[in-house]
PDB file of N, CA and C in Angstrom:
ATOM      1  N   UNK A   1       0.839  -1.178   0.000  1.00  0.00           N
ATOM      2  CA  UNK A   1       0.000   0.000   0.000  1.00  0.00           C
ATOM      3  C   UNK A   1       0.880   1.237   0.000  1.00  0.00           C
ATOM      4  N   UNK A   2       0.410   2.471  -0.813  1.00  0.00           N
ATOM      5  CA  UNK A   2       1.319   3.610  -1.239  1.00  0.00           C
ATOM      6  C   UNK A   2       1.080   4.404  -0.012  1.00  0.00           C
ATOM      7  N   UNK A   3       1.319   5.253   0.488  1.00  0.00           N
ATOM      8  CA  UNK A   3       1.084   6.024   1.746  1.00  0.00           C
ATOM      9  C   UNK A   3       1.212   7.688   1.117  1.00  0.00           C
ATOM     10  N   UNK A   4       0.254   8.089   2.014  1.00  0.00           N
ATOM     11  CA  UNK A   4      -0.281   9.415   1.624  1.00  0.00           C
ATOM     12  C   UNK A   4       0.808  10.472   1.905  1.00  0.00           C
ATOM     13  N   UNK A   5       1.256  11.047   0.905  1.00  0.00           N
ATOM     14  CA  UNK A   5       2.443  11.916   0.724  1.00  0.00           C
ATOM     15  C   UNK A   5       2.639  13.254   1.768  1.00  0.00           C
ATOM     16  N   UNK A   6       0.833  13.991   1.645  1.00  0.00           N
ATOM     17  CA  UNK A   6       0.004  14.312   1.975  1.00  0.00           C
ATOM     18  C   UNK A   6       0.201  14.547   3.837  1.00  0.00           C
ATOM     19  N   UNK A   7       0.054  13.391   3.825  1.00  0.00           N
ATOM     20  CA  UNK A   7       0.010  13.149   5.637  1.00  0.00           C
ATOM     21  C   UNK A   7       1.515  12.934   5.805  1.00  0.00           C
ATOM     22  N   UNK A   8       2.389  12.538   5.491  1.00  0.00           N
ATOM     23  CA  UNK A   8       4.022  12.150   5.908  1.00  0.00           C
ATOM     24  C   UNK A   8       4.698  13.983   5.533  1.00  0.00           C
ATOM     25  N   UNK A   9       4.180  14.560   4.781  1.00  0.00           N
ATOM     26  CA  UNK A   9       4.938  16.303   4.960  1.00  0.00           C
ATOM     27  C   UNK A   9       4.214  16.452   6.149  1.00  0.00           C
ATOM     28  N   UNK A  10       3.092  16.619   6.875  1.00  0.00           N
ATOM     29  CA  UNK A  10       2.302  17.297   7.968  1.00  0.00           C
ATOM     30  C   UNK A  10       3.045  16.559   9.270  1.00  0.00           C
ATOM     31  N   UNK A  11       3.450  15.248   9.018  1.00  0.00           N
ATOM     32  CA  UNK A  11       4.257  14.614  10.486  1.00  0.00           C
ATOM     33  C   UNK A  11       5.877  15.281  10.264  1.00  0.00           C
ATOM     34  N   UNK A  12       6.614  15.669   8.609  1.00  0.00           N
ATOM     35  CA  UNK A  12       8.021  16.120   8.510  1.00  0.00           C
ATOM     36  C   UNK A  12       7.568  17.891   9.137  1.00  0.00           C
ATOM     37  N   UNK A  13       6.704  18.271   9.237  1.00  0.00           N
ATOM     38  CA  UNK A  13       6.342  19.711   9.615  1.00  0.00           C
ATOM     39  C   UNK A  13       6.247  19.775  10.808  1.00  0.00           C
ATOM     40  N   UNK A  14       5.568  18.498  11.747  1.00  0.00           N
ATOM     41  CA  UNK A  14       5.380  18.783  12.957  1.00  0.00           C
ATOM     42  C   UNK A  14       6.860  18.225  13.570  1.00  0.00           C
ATOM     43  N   UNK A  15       7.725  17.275  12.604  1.00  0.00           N
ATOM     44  CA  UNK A  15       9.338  17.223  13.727  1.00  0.00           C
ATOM     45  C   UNK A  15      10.376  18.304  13.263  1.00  0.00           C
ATOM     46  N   UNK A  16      10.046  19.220  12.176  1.00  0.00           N
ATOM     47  CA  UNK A  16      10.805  20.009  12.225  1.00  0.00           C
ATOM     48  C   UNK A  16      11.568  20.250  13.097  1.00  0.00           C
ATOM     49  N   UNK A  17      12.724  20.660  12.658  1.00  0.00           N
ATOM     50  CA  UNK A  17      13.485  20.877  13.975  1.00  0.00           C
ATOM     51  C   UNK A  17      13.975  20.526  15.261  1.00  0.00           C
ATOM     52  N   UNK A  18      13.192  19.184  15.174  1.00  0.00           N
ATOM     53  CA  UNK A  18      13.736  18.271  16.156  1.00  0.00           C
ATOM     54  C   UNK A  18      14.979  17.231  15.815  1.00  0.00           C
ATOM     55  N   UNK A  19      16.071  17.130  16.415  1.00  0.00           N
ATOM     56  CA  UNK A  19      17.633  16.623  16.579  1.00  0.00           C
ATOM     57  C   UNK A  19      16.942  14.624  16.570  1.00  0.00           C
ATOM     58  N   UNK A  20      17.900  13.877  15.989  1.00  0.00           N
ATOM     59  CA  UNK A  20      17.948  12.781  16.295  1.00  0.00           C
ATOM     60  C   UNK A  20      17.187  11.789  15.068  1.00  0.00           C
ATOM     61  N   UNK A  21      16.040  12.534  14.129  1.00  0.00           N
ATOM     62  CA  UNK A  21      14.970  12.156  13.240  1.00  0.00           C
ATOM     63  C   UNK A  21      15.974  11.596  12.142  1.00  0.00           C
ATOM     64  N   UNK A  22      15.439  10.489  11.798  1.00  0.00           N
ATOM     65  CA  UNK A  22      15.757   9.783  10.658  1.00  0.00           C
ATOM     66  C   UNK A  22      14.326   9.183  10.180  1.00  0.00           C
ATOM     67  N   UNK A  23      13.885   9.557   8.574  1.00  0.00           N
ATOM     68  CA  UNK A  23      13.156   8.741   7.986  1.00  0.00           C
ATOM     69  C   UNK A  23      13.165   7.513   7.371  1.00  0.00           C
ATOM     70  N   UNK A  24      12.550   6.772   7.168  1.00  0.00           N
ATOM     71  CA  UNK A  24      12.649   4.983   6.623  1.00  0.00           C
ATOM     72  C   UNK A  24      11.616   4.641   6.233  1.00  0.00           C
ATOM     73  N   UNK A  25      11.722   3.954   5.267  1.00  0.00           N
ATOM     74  CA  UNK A  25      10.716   3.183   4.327  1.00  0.00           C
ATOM     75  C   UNK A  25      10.214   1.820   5.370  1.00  0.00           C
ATOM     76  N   UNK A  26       9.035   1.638   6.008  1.00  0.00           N
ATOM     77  CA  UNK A  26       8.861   0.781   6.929  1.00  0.00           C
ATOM     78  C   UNK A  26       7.401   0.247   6.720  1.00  0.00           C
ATOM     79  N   UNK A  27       6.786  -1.155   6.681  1.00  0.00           N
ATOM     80  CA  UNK A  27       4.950  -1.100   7.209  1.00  0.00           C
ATOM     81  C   UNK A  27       4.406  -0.904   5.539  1.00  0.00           C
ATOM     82  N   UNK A  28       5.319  -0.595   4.358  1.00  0.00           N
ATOM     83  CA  UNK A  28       4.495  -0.207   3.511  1.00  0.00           C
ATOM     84  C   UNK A  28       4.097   1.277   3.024  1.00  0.00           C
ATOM     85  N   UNK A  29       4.941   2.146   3.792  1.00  0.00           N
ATOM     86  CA  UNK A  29       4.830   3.530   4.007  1.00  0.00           C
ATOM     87  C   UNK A  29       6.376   3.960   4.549  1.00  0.00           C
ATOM     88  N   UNK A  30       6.064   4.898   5.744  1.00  0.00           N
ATOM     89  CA  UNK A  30       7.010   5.878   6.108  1.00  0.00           C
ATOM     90  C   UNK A  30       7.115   5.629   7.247  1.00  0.00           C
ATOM     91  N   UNK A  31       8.242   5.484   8.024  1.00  0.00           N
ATOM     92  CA  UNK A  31       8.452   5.659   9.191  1.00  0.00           C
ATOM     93  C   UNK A  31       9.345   6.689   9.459  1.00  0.00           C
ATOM     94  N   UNK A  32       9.226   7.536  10.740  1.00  0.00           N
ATOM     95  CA  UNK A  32       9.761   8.371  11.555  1.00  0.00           C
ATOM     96  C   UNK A  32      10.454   8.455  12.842  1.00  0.00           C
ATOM     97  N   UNK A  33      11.847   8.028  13.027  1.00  0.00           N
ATOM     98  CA  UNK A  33      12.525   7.269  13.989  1.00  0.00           C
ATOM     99  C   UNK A  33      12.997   8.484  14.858  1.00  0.00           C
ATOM    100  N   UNK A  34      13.353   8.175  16.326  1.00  0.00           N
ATOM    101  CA  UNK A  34      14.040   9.295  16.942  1.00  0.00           C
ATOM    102  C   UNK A  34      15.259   8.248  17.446  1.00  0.00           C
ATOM    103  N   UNK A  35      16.139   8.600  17.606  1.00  0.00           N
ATOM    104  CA  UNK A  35      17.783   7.742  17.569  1.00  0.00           C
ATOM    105  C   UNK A  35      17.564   6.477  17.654  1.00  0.00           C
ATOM    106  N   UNK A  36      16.960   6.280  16.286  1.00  0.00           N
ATOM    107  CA  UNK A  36      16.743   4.921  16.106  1.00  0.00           C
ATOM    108  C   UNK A  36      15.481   4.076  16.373  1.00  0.00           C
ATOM    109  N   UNK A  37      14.716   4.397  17.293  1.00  0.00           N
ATOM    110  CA  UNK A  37      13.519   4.251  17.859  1.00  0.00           C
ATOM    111  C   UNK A  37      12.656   4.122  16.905  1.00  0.00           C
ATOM    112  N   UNK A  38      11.508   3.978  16.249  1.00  0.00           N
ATOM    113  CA  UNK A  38      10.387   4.342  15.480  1.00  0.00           C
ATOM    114  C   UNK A  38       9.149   5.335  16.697  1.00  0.00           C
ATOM    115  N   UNK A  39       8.758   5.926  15.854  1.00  0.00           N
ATOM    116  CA  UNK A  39       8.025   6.531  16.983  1.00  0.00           C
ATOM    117  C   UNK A  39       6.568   6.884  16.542  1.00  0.00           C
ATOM    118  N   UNK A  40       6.701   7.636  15.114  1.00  0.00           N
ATOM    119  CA  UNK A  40       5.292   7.595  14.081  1.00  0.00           C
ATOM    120  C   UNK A  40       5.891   7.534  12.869  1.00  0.00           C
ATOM    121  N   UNK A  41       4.922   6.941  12.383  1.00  0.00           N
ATOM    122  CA  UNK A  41       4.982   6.455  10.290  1.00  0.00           C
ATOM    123  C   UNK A  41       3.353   6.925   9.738  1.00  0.00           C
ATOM    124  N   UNK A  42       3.351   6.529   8.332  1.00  0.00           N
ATOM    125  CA  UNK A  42       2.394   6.753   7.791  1.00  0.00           C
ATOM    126  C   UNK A  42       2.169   5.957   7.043  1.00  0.00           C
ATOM    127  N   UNK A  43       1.122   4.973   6.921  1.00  0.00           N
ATOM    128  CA  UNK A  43       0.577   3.944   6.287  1.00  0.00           C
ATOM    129  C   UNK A  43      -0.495   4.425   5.621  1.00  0.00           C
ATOM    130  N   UNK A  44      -0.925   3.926   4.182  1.00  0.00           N
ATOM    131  CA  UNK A  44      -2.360   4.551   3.550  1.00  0.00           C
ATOM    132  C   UNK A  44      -2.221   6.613   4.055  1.00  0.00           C
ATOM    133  N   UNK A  45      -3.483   6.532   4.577  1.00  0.00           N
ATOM    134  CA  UNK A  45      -3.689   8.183   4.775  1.00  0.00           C
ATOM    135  C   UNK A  45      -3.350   8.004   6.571  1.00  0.00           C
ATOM    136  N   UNK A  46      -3.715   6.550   7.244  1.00  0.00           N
ATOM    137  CA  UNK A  46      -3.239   6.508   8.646  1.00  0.00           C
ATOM    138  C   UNK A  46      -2.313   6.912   9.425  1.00  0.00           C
ATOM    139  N   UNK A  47      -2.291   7.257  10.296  1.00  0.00           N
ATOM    140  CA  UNK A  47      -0.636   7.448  11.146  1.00  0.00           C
ATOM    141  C   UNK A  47      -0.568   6.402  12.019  1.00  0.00           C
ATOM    142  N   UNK A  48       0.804   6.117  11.985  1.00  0.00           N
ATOM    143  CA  UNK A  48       0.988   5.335  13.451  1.00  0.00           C
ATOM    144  C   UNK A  48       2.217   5.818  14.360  1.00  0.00           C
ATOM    145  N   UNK A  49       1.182   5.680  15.412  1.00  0.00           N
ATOM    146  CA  UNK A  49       2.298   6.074  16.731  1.00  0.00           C
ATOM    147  C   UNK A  49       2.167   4.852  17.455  1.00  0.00           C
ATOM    148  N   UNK A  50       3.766   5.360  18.035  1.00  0.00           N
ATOM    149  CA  UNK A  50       3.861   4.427  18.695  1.00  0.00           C
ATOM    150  C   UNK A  50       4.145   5.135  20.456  1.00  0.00           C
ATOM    151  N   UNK A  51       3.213   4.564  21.617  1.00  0.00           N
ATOM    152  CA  UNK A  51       2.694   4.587  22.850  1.00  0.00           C
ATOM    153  C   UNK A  51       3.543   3.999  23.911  1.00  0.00           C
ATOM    154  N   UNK A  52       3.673   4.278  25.049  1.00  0.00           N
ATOM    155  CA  UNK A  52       4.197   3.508  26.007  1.00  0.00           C
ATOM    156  C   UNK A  52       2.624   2.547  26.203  1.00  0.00           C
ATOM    157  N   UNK A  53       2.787   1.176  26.480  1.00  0.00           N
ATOM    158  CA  UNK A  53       1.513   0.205  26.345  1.00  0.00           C
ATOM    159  C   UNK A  53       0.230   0.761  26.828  1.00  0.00           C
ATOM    160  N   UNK A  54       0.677   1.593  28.581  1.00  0.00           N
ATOM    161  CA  UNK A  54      -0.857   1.617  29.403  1.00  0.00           C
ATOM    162  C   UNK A  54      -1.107   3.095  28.254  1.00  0.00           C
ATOM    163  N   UNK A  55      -0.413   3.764  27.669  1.00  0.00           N
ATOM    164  CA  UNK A  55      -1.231   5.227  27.542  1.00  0.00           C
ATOM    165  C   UNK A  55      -1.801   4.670  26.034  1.00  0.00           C
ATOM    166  N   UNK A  56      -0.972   3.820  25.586  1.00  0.00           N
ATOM    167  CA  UNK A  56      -1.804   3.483  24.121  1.00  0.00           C
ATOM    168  C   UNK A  56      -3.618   2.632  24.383  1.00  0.00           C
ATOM    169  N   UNK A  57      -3.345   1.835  25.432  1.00  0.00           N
ATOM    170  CA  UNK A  57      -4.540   1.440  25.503  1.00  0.00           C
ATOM    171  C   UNK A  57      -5.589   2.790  26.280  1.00  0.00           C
ATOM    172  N   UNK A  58      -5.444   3.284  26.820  1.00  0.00           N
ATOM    173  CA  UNK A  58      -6.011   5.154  27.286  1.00  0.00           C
ATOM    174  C   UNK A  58      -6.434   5.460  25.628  1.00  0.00           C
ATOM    175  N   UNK A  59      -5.956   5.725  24.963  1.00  0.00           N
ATOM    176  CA  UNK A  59      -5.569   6.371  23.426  1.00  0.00           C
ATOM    177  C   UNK A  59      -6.817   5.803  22.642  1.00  0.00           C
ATOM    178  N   UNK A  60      -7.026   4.392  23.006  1.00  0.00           N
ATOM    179  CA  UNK A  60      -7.869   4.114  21.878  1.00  0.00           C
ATOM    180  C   UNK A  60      -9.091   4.241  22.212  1.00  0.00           C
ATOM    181  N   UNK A  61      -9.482   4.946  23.329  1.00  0.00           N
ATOM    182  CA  UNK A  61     -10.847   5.434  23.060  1.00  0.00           C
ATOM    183  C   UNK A  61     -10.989   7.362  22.944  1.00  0.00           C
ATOM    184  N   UNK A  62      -9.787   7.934  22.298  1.00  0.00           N
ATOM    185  CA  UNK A  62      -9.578   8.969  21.287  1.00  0.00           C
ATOM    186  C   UNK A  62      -9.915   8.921  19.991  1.00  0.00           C
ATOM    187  N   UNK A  63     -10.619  10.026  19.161  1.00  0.00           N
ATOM    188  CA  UNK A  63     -11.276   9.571  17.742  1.00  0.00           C
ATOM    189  C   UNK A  63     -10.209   9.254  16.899  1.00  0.00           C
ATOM    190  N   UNK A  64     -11.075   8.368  15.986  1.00  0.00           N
ATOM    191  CA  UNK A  64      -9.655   8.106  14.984  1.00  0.00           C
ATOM    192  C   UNK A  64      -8.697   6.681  15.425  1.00  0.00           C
ATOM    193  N   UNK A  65      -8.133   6.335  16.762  1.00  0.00           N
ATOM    194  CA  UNK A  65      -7.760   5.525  17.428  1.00  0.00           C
ATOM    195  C   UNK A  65      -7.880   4.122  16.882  1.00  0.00           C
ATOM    196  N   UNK A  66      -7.126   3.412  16.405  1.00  0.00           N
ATOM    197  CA  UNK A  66      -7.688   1.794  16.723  1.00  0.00           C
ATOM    198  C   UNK A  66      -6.351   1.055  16.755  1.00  0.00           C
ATOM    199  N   UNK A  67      -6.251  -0.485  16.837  1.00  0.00           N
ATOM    200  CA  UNK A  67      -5.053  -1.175  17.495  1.00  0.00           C
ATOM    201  C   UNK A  67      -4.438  -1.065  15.861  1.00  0.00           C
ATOM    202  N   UNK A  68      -3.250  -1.341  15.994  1.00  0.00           N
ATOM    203  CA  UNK A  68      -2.139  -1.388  14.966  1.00  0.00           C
ATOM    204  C   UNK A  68      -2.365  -3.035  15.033  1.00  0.00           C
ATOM    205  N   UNK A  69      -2.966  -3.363  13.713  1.00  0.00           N
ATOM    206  CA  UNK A  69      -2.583  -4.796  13.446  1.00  0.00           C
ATOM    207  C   UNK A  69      -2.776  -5.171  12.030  1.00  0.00           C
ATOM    208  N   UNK A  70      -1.357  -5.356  11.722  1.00  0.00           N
ATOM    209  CA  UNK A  70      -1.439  -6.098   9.734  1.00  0.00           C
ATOM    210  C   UNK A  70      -1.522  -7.298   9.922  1.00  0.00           C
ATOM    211  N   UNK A  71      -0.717  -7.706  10.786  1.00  0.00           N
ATOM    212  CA  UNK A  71      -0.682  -9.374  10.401  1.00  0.00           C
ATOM    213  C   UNK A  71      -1.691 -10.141  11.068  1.00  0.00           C
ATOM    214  N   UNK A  72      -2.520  -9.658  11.961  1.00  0.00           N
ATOM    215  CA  UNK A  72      -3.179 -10.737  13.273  1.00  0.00           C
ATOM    216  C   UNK A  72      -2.945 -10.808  14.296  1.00  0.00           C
ATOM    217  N   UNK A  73      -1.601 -10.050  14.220  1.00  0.00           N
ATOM    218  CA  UNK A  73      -0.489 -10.587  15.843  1.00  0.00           C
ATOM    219  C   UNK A  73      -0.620  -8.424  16.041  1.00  0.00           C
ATOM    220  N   UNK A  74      -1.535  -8.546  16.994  1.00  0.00           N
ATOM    221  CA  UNK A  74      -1.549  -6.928  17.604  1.00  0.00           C
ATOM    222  C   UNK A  74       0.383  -6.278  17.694  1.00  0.00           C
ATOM    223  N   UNK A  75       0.514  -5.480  17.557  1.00  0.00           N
ATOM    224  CA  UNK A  75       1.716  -4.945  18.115  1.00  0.00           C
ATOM    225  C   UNK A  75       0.905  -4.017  19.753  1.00  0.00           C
ATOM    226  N   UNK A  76       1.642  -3.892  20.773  1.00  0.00           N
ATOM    227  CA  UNK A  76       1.344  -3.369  22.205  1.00  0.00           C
ATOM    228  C   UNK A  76       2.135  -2.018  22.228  1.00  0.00           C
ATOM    229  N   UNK A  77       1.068  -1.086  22.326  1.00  0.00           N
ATOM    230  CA  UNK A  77       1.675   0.476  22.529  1.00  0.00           C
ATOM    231  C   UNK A  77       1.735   0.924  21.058  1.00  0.00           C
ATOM    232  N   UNK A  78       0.926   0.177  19.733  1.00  0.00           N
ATOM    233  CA  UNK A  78       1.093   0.864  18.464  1.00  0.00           C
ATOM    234  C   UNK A  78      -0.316   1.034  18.180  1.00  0.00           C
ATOM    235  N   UNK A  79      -0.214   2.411  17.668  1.00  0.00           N
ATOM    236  CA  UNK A  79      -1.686   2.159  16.897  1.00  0.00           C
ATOM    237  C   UNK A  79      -1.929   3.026  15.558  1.00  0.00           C
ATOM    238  N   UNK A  80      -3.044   2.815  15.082  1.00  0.00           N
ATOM    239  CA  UNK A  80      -3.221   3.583  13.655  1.00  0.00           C
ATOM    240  C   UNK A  80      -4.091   4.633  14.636  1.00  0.00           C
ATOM    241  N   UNK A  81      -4.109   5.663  13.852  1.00  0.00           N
ATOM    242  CA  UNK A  81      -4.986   7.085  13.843  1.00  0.00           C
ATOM    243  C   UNK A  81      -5.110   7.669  12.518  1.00  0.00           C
ATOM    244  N   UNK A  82      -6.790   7.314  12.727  1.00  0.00           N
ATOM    245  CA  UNK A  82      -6.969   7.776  10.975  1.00  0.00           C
ATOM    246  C   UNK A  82      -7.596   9.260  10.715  1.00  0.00           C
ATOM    247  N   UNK A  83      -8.347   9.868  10.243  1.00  0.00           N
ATOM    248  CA  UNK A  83      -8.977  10.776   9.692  1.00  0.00           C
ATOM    249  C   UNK A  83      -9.335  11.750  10.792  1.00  0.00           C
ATOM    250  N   UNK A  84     -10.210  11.134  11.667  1.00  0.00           N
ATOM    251  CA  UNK A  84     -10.771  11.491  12.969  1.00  0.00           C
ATOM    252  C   UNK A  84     -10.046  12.122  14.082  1.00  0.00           C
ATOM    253  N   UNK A  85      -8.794  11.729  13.683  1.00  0.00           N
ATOM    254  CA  UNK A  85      -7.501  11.966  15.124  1.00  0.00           C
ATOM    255  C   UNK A  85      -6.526  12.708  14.324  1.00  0.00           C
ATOM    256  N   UNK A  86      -6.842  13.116  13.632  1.00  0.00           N
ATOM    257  CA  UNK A  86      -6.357  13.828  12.244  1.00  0.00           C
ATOM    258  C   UNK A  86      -6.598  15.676  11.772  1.00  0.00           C
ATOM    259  N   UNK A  87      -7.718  15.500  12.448  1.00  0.00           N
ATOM    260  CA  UNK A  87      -8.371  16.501  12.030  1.00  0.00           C
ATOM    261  C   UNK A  87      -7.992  18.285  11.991  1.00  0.00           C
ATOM    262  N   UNK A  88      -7.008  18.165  12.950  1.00  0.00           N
ATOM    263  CA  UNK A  88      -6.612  19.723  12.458  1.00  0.00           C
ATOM    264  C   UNK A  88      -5.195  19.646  12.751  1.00  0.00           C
ATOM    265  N   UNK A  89      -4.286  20.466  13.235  1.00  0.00           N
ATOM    266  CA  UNK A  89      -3.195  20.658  13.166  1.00  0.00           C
ATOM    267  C   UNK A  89      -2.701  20.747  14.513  1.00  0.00           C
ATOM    268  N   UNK A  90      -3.314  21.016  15.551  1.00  0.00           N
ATOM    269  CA  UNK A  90      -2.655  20.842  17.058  1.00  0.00           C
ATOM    270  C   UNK A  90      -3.553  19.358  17.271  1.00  0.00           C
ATOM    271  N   UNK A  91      -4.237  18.954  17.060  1.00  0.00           N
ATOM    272  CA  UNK A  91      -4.509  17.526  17.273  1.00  0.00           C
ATOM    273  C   UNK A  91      -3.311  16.142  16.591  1.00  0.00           C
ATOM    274  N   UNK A  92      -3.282  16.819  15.278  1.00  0.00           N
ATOM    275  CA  UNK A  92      -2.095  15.751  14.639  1.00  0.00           C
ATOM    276  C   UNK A  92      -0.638  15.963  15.274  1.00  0.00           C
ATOM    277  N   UNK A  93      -0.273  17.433  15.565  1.00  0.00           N
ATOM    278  CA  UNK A  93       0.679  17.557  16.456  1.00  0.00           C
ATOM    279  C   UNK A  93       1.102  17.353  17.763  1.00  0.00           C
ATOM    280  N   UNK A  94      -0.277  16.589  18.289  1.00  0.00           N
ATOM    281  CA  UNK A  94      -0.229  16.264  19.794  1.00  0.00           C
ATOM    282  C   UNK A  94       0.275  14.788  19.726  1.00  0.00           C
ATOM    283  N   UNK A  95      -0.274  14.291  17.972  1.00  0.00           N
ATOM    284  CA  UNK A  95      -0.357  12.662  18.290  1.00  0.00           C
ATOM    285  C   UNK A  95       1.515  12.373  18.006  1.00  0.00           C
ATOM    286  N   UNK A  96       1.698  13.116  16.709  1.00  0.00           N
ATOM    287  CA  UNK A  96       3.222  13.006  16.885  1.00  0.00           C
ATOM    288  C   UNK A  96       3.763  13.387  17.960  1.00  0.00           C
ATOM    289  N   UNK A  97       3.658  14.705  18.789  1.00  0.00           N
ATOM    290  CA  UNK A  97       4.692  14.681  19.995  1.00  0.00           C
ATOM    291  C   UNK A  97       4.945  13.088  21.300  1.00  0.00           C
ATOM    292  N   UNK A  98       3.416  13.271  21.061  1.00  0.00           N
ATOM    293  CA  UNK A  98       3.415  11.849  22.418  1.00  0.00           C
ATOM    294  C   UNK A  98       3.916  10.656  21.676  1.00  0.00           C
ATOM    295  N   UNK A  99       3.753  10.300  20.593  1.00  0.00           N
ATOM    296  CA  UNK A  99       4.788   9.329  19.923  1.00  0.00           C
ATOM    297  C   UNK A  99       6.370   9.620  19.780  1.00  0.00           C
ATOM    298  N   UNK A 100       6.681  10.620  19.650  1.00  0.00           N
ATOM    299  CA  UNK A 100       8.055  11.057  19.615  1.00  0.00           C
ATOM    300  C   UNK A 100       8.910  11.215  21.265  1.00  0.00           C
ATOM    301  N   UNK A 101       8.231  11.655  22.087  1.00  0.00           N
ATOM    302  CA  UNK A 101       8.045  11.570  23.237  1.00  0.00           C
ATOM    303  C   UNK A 101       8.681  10.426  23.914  1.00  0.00           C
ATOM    304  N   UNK A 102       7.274   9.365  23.597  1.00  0.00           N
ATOM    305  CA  UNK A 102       7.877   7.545  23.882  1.00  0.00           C
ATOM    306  C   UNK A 102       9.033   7.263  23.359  1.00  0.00           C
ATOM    307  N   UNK A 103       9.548   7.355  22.005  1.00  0.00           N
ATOM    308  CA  UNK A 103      10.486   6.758  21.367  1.00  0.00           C
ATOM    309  C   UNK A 103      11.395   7.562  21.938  1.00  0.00           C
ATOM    310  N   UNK A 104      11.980   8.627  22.174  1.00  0.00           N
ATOM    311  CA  UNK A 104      12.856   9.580  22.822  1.00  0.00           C
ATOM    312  C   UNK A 104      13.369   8.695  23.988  1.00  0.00           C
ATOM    313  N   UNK A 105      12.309   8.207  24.911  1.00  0.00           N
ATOM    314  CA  UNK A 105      12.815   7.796  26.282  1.00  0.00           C
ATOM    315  C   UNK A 105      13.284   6.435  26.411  1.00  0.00           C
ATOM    316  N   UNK A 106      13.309   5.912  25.036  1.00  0.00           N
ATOM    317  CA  UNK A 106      13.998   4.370  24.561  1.00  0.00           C
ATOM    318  C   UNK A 106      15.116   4.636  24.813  1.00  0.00           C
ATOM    319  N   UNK A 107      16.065   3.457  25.264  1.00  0.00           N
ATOM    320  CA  UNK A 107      17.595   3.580  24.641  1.00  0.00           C
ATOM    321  C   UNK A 107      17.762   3.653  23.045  1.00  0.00           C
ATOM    322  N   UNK A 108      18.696   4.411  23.034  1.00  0.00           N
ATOM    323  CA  UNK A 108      19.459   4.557  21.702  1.00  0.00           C
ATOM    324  C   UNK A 108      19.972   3.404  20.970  1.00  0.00           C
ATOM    325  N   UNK A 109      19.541   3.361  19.766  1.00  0.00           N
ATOM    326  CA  UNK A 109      20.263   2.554  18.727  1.00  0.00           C
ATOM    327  C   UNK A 109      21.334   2.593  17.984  1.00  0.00           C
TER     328      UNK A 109
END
């Protein structure tokens, strides 16, 4: 699946300027790493962030919200956010910070 060009400039706009970002071809789309970490990508028009576990399960009853799963096998602390969780520009910028956030407080790769 091609991923929305669209939505991956609006997540390169909201890390502007943030130290450590490396992009990668990941999922079928885009991923957005912080020293190595993944933290949010863009699949289809979806985003995915990625959560420390308890706040991702909190998260999915936020609009837009649902579990990250391609294969069957859930990933824990990932999820898609589609349209709904999307919707303006300090909302999409909240979902990248708290994903960037988590991946930040990983060890380094």
């Amino acid at each position: 699946m091609a991923y929305d060009e669209k939505v991956a400039e609006r997540v390169r706009k909201a890390l502007a300027g943030r130290k450590g970002i490396a992009e990668k071809k990941m999922f079928g789309g885009v991923a957005f790493l912080v020293h190595g970490n993944m933290a949010v990508g863009v699949h289809g028009a979806e985003l995915i962030v990625r959560l420390e576990p308890n706040d991702a399960a909190k998260a999915l009853k936020e609009p837009g919200a649902r579990i990250f799963d391609m294969t069957g096998r859930p990933m824990k602390g990932w999820l898609f956010v589609g349209a709904a969780g999307q919707r303006d520009e300090a909302t999409f910028a909240a979902w990248v910070a708290r994903a960037v956030g988590h991946a930040a407080s990983l060890p380094k790769k």
